[in-house]
Protein backbone atom coordinates (compact mmCIF):
# COMPACT_ATOMS: atom_id res chain seq x y z
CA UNK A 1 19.77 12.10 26.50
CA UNK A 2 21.40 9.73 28.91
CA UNK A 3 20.61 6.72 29.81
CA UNK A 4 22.30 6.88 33.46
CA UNK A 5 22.89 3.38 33.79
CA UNK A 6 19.01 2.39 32.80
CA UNK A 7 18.00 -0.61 30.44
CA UNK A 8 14.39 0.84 29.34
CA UNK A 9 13.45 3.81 27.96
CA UNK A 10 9.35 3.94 28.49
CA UNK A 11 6.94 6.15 27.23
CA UNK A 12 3.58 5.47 26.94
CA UNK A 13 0.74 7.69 26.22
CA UNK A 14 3.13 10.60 25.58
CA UNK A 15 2.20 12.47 22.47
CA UNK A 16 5.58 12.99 21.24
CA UNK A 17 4.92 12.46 17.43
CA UNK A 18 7.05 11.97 14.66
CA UNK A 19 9.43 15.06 15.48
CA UNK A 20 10.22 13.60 19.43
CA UNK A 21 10.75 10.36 17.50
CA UNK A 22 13.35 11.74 15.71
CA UNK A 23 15.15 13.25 18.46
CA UNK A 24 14.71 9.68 20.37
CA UNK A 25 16.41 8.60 17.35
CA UNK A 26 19.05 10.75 17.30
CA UNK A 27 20.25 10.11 20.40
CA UNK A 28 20.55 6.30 20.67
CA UNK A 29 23.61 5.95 20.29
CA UNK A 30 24.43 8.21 23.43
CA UNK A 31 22.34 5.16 25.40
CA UNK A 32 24.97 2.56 25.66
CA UNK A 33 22.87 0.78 28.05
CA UNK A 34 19.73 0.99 26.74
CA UNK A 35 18.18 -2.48 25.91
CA UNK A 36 14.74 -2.38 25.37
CA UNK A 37 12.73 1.30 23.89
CA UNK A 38 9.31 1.46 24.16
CA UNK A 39 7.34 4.19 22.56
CA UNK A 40 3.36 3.40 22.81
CA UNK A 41 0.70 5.29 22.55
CA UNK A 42 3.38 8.24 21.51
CA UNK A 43 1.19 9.25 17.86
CA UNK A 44 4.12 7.88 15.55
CA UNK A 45 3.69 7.46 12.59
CA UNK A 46 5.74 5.56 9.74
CA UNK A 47 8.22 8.21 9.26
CA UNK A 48 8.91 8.15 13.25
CA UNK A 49 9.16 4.45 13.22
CA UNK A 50 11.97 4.68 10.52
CA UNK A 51 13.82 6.83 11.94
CA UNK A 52 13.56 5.29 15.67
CA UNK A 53 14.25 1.88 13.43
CA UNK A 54 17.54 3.67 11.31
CA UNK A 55 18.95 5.26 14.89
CA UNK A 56 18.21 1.43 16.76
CA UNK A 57 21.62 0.92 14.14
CA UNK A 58 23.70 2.66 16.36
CA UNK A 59 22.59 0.90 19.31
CA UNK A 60 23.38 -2.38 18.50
CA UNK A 61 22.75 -3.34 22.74
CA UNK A 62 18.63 -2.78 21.92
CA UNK A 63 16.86 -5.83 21.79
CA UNK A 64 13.00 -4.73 21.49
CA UNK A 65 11.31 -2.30 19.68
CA UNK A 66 7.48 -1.78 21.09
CA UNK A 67 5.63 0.86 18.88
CA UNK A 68 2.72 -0.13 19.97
CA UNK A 69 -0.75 1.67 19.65
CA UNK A 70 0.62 3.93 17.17
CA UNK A 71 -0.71 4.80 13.69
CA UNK A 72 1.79 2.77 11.60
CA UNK A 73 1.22 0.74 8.43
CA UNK A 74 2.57 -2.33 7.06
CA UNK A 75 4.69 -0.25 4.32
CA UNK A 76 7.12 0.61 7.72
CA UNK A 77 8.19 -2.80 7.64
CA UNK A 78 9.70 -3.00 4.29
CA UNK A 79 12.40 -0.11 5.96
CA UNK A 80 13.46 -3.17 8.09
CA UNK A 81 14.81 -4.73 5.33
């Protein structure tokens, strides 16, 4: 993955589940330029969220999160802390 100089990644509607979550995830830290990550619509659930939230720690230049429109809980926010 790289990010080529662009600010967003955008997905929406892509059914990339938990597993393309992960690989999202491990492969932030490649997208140095990458601000804002949005993921809707992309059938995530918690364990995709947590790891898109534990790889958003090596890309300390993202600044938004949107999940979304995907089948998370409010357990998945207890990982943010």
């Amino acid at each position: 993955m790289n990010d080529a100089g662009q600010n967003e990644i955008m997905m929406e509607g892509e059914a990339i589940g938990n597993q393309g979550a992960k690989v999202v995830a491990n492969n932030l830290s490649k997208c140095t330029n990458v601000q804002s990550l949005h993921l809707v619509k992309c059938d995530i659930t918690d364990a995709g969220a947590i790891a898109i939230f534990k790889g958003a720690i090596s890309a300390p230049e993202i600044q938004t999160i949107n999940l979304d429109h995907n089948e998370l809980t409010p357990a998945v926010f207890d990982s943010l802390v």
